[in-house]
N, C-alpha and C. Protein backbone atom coordinates (compact mmCIF):
# COMPACT_ATOMS: atom_id res chain seq x y z
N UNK A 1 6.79 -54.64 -55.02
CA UNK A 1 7.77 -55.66 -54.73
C UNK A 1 7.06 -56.98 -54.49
N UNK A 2 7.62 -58.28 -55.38
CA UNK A 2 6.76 -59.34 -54.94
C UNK A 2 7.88 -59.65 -54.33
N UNK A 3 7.10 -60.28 -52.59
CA UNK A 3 8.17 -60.87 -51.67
C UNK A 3 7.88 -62.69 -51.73
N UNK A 4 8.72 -63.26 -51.51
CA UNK A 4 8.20 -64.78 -51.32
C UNK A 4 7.50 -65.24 -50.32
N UNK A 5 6.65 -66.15 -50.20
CA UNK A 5 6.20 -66.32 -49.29
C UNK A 5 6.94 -67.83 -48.85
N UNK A 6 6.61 -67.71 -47.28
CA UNK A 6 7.65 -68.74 -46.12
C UNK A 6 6.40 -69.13 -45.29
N UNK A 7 6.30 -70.57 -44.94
CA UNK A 7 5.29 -71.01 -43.99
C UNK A 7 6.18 -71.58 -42.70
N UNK A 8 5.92 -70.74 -41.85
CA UNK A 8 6.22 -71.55 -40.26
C UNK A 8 5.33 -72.03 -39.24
N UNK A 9 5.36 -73.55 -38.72
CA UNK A 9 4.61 -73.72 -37.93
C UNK A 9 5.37 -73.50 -36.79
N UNK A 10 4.39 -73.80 -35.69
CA UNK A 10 5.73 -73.45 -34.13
C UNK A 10 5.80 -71.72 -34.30
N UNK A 11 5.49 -71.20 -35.13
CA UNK A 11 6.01 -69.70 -35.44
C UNK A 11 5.97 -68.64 -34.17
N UNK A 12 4.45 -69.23 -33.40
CA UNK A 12 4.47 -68.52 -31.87
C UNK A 12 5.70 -69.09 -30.69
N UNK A 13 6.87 -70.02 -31.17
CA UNK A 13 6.92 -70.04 -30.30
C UNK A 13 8.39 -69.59 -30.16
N UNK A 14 9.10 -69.96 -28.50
CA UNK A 14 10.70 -68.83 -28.74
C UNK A 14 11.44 -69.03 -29.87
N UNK A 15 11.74 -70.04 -30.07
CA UNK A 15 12.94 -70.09 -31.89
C UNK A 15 11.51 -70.10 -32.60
N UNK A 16 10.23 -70.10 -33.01
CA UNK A 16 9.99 -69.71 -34.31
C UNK A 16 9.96 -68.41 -34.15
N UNK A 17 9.45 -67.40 -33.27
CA UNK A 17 8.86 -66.57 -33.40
C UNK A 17 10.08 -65.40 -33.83
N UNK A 18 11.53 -65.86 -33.28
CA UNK A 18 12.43 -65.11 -33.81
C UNK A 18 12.77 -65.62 -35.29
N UNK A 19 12.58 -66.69 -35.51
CA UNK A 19 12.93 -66.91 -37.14
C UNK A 19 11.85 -66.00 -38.33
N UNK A 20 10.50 -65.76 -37.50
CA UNK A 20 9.52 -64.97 -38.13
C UNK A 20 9.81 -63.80 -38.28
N UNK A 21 10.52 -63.27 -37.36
CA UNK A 21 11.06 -61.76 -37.43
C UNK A 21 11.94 -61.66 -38.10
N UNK A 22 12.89 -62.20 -38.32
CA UNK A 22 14.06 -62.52 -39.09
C UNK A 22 13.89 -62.56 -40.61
N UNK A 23 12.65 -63.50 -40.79
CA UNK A 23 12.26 -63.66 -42.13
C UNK A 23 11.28 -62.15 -42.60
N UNK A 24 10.47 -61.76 -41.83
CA UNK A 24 10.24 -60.23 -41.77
C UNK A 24 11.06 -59.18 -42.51
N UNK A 25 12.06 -59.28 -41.40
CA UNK A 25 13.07 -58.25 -41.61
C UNK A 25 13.70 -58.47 -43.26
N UNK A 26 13.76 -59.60 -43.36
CA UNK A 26 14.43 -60.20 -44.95
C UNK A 26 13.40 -60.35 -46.50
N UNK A 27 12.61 -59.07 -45.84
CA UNK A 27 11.26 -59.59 -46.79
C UNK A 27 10.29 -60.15 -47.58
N UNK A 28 10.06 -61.20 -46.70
CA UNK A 28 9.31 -62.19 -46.80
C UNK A 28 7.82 -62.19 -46.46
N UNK A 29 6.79 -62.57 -46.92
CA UNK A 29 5.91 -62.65 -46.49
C UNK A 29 5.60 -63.71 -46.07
N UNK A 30 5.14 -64.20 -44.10
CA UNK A 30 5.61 -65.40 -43.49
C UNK A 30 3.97 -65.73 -43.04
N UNK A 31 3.41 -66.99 -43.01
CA UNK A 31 2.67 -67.45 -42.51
C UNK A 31 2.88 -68.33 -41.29
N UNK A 32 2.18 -68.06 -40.39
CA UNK A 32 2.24 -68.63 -38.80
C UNK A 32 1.25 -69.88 -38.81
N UNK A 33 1.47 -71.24 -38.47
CA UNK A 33 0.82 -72.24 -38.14
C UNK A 33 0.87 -72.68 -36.74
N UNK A 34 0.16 -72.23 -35.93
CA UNK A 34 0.43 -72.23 -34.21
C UNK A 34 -0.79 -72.45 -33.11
N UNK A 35 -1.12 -73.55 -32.35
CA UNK A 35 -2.31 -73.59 -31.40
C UNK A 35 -1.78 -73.38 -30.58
N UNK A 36 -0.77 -72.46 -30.31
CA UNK A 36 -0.18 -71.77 -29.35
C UNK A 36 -0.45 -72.58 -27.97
N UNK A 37 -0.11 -74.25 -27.43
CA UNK A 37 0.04 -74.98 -27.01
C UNK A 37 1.32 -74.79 -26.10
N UNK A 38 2.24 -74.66 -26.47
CA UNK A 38 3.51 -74.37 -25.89
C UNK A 38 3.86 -73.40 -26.20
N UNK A 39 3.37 -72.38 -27.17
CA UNK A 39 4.29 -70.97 -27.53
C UNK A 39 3.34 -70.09 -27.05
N UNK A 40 3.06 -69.00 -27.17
CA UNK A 40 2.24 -67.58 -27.24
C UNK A 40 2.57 -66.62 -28.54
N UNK A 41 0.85 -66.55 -28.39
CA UNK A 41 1.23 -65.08 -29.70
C UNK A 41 1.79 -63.61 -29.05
N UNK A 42 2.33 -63.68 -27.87
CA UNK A 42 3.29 -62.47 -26.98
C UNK A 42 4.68 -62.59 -27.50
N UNK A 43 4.76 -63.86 -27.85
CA UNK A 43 6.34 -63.83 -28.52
C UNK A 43 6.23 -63.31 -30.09
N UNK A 44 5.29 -63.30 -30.86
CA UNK A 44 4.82 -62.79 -31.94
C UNK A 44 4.69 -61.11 -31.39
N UNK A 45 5.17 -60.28 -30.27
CA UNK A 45 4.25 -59.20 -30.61
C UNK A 45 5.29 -57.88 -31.43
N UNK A 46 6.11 -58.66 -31.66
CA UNK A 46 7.11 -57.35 -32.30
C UNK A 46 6.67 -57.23 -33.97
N UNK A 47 6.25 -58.48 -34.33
CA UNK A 47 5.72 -58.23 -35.63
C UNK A 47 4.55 -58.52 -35.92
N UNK A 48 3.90 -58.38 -34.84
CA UNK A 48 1.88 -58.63 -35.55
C UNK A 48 1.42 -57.40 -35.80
N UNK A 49 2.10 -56.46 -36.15
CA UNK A 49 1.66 -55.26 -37.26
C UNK A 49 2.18 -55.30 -38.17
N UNK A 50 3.25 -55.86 -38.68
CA UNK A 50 4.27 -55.99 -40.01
C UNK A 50 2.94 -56.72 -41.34
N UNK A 51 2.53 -56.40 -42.05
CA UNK A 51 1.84 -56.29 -43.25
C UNK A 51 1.78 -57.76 -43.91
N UNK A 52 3.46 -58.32 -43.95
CA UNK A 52 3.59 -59.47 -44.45
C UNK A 52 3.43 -60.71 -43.09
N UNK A 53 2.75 -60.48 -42.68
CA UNK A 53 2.37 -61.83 -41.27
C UNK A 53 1.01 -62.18 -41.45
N UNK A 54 1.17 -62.99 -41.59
CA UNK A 54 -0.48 -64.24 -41.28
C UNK A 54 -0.82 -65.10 -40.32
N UNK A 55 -1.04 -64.92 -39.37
CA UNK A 55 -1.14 -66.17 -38.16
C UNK A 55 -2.06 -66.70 -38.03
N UNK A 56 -2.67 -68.01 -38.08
CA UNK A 56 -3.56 -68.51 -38.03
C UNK A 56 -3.37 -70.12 -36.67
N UNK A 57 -4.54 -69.80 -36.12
CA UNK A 57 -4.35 -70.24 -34.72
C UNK A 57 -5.25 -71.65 -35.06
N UNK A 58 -4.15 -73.12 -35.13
CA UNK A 58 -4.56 -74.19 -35.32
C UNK A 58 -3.55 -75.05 -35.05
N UNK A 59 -3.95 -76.30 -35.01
CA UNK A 59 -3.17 -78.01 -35.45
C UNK A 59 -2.51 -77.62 -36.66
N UNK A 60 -1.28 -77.86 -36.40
CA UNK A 60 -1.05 -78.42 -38.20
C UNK A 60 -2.01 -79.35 -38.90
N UNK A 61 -2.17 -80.40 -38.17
CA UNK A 61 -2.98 -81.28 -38.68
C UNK A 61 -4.67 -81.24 -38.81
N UNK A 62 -5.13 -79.55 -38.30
CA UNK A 62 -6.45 -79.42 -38.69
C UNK A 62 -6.33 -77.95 -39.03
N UNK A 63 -5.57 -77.69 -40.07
CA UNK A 63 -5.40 -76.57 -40.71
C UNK A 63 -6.15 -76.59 -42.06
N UNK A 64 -7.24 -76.29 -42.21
CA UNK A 64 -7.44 -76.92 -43.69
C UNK A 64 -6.62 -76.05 -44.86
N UNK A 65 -6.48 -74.72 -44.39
CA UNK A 65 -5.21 -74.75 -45.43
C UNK A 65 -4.45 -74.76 -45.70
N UNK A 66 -3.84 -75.91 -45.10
CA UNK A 66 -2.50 -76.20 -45.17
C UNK A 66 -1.76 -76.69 -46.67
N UNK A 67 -2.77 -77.59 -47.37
CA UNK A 67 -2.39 -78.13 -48.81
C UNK A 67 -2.17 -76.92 -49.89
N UNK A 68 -2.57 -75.71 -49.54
CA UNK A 68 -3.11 -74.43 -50.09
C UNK A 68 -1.48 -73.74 -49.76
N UNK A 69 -1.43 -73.89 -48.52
CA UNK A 69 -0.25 -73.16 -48.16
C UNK A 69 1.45 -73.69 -48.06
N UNK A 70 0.95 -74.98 -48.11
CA UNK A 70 2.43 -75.75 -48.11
C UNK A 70 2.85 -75.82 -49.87
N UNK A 71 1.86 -75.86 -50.56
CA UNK A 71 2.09 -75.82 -52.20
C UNK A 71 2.58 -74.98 -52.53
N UNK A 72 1.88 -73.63 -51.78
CA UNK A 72 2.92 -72.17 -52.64
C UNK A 72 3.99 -71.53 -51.26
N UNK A 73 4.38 -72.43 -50.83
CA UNK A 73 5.72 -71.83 -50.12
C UNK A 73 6.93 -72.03 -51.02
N UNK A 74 7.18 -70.98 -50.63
CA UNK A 74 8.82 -70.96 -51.27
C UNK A 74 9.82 -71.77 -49.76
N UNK A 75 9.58 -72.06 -48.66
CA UNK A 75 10.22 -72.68 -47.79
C UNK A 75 9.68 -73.09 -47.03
N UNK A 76 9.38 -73.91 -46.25
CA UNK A 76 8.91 -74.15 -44.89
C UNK A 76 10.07 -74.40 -43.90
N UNK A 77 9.46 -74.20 -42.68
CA UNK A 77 10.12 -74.44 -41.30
C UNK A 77 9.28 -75.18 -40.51
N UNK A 78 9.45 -76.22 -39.81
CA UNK A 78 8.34 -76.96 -39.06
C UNK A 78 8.84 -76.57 -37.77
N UNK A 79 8.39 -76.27 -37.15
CA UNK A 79 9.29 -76.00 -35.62
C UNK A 79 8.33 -76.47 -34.44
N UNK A 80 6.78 -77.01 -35.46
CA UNK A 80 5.74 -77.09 -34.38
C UNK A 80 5.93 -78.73 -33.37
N UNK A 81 5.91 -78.57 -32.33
CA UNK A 81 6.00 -79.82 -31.77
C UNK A 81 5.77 -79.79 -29.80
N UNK A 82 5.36 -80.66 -29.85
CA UNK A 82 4.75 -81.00 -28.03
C UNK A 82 6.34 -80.81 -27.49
N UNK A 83 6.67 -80.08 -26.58
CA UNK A 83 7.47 -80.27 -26.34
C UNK A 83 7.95 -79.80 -24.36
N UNK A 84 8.68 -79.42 -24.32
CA UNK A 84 8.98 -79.67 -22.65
C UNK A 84 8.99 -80.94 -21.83
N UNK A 85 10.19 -80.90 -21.10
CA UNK A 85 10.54 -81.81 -20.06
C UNK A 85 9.34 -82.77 -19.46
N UNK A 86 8.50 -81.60 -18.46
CA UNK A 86 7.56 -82.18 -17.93
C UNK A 86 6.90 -83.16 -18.97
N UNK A 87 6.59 -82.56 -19.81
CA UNK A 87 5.20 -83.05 -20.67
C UNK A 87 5.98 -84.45 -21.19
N UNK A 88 6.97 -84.34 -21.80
CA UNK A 88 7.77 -85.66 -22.79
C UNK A 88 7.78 -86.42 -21.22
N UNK A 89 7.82 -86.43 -20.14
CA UNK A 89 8.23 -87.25 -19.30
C UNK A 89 7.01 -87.82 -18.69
N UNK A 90 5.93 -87.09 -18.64
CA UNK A 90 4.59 -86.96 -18.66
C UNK A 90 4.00 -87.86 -18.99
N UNK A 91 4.08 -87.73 -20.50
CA UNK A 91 2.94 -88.68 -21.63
C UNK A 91 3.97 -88.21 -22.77
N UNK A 92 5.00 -89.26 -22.97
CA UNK A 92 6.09 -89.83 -23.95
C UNK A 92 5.49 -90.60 -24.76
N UNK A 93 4.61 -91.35 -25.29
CA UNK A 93 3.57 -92.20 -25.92
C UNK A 93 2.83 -91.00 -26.77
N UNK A 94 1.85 -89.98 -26.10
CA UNK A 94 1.37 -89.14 -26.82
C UNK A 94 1.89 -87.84 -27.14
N UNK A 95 3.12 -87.77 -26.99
CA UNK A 95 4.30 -86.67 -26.90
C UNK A 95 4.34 -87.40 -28.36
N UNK A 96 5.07 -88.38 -28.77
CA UNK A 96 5.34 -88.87 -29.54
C UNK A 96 4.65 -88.73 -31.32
N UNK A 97 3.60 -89.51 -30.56
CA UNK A 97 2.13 -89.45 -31.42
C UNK A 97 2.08 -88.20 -32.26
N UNK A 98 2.09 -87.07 -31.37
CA UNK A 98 1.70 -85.78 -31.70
C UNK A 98 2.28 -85.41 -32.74
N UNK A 99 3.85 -85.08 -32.02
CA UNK A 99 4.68 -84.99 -32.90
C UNK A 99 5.35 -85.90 -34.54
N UNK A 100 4.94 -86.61 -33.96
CA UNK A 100 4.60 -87.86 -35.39
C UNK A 100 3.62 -87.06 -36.54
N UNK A 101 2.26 -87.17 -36.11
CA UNK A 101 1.17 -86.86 -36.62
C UNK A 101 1.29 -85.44 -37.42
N UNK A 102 1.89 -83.92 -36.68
CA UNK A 102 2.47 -83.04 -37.43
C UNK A 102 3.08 -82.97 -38.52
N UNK A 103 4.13 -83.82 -38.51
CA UNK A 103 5.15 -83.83 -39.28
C UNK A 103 5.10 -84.58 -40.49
N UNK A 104 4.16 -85.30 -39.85
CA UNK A 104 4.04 -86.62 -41.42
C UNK A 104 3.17 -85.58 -42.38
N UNK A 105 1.78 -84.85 -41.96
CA UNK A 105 1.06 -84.01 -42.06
C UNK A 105 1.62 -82.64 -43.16
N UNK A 106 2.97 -82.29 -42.31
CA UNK A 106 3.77 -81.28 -43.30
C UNK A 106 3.88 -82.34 -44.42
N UNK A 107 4.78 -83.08 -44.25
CA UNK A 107 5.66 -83.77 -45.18
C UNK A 107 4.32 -84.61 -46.33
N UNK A 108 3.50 -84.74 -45.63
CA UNK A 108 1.95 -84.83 -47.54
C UNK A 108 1.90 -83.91 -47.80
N UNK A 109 1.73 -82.49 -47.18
CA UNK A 109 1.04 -81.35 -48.25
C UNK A 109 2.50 -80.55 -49.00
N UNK A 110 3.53 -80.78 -48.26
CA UNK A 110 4.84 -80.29 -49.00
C UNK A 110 5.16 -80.45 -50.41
N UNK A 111 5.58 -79.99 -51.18
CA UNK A 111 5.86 -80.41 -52.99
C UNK A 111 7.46 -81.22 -52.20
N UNK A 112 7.35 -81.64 -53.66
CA UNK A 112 8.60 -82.62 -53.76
C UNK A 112 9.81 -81.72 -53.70
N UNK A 113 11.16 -82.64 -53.19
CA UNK A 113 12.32 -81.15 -52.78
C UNK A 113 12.47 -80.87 -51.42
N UNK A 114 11.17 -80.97 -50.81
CA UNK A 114 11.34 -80.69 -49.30
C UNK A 114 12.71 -81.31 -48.62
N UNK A 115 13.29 -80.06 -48.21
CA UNK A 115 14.37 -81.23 -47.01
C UNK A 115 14.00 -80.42 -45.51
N UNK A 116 13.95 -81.71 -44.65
CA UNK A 116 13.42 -81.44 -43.30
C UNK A 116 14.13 -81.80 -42.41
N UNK A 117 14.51 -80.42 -41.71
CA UNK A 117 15.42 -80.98 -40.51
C UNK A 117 14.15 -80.43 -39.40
N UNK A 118 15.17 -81.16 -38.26
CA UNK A 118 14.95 -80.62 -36.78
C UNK A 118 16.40 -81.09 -35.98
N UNK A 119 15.67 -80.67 -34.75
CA UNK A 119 16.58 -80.54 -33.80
C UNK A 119 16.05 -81.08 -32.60
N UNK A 120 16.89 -81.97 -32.18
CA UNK A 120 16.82 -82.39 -30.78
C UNK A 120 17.01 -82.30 -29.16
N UNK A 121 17.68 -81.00 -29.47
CA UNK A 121 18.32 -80.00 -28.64
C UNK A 121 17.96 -80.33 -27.35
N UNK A 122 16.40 -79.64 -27.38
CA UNK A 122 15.87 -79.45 -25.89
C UNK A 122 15.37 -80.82 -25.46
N UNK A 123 15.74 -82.23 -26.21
CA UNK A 123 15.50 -83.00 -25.29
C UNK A 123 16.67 -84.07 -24.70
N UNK A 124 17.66 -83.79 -26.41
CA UNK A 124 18.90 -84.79 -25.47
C UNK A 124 19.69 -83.04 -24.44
N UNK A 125 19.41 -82.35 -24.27
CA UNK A 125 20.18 -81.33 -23.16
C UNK A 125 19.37 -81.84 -22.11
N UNK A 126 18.39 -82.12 -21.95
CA UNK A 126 17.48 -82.14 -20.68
C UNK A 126 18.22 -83.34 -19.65
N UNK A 127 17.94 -83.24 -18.33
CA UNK A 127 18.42 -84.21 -17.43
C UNK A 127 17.60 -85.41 -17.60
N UNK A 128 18.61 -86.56 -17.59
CA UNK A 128 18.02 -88.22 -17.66
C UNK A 128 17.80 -88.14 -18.90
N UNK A 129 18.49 -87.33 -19.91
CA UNK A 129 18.26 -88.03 -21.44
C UNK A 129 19.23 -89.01 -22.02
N UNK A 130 19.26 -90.22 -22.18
CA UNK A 130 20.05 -90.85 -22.58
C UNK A 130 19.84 -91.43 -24.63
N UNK A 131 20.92 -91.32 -24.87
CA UNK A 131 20.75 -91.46 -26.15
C UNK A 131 20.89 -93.10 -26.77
């Protein structure tokens, strides 16, 4: 069976790590992009025996194979990003940055076609977020 392959960054963390299982279960073969910064590979542990998982523990942005791996995805998910209350309230300047720097990062090694969402969820829900 050839399965497709799916690249997730964020993949260690609570919403990637269930979208990894998910994509698992739907047979896929999924690659993990994660410096497990805010996530853990404990949220990964229901499928780090599943055959089709690759996790590789980095930056998006110092992944060197990322150009390798964003070319032959059949999808990506970016989910990787600095995130929590404390921290955005913290250092909002390099909260920023970070998350900047990721994403632009996906969005060069991606083929053309890419459409990229996210979600803002956990920061306009948070208290004192004003839009």
């Amino acid at each position: 069976m050839n399965r497709s392959h799916v690249l997730v960054t964020g993949g260690a963390g609570f919403i990637g790590s269930h979208l990894v299982e998910r994509l698992l279960r739907d047979g896929k073969n999924v690659t993990v992009i994660d410096d497990c910064s805010t996530g853990s590979l404990e949220n990964l542990a229901a499928a780090r025996a599943h055959s089709g998982l690759r996790v590789i523990a980095a930056k998006v942005s110092e992944c060197a194979e990322l150009p390798d791996l964003a070319a032959s995805a059949e999808s990506i998910y970016h989910l990787a990003a600095a995130v929590g209350v404390e921290l955005v309230m913290n250092s909002c300047l390099q909260t920023i940055k970070t998350n900047l720097t990721e994403t632009q990062r996906i969005l060069d090694a991606a083929k053309p076609g890419l459409c990229l969402a996210r979600t803002d969820g956990p920061l306009r829900n948070s208290p004192g977020f004003r839009a």
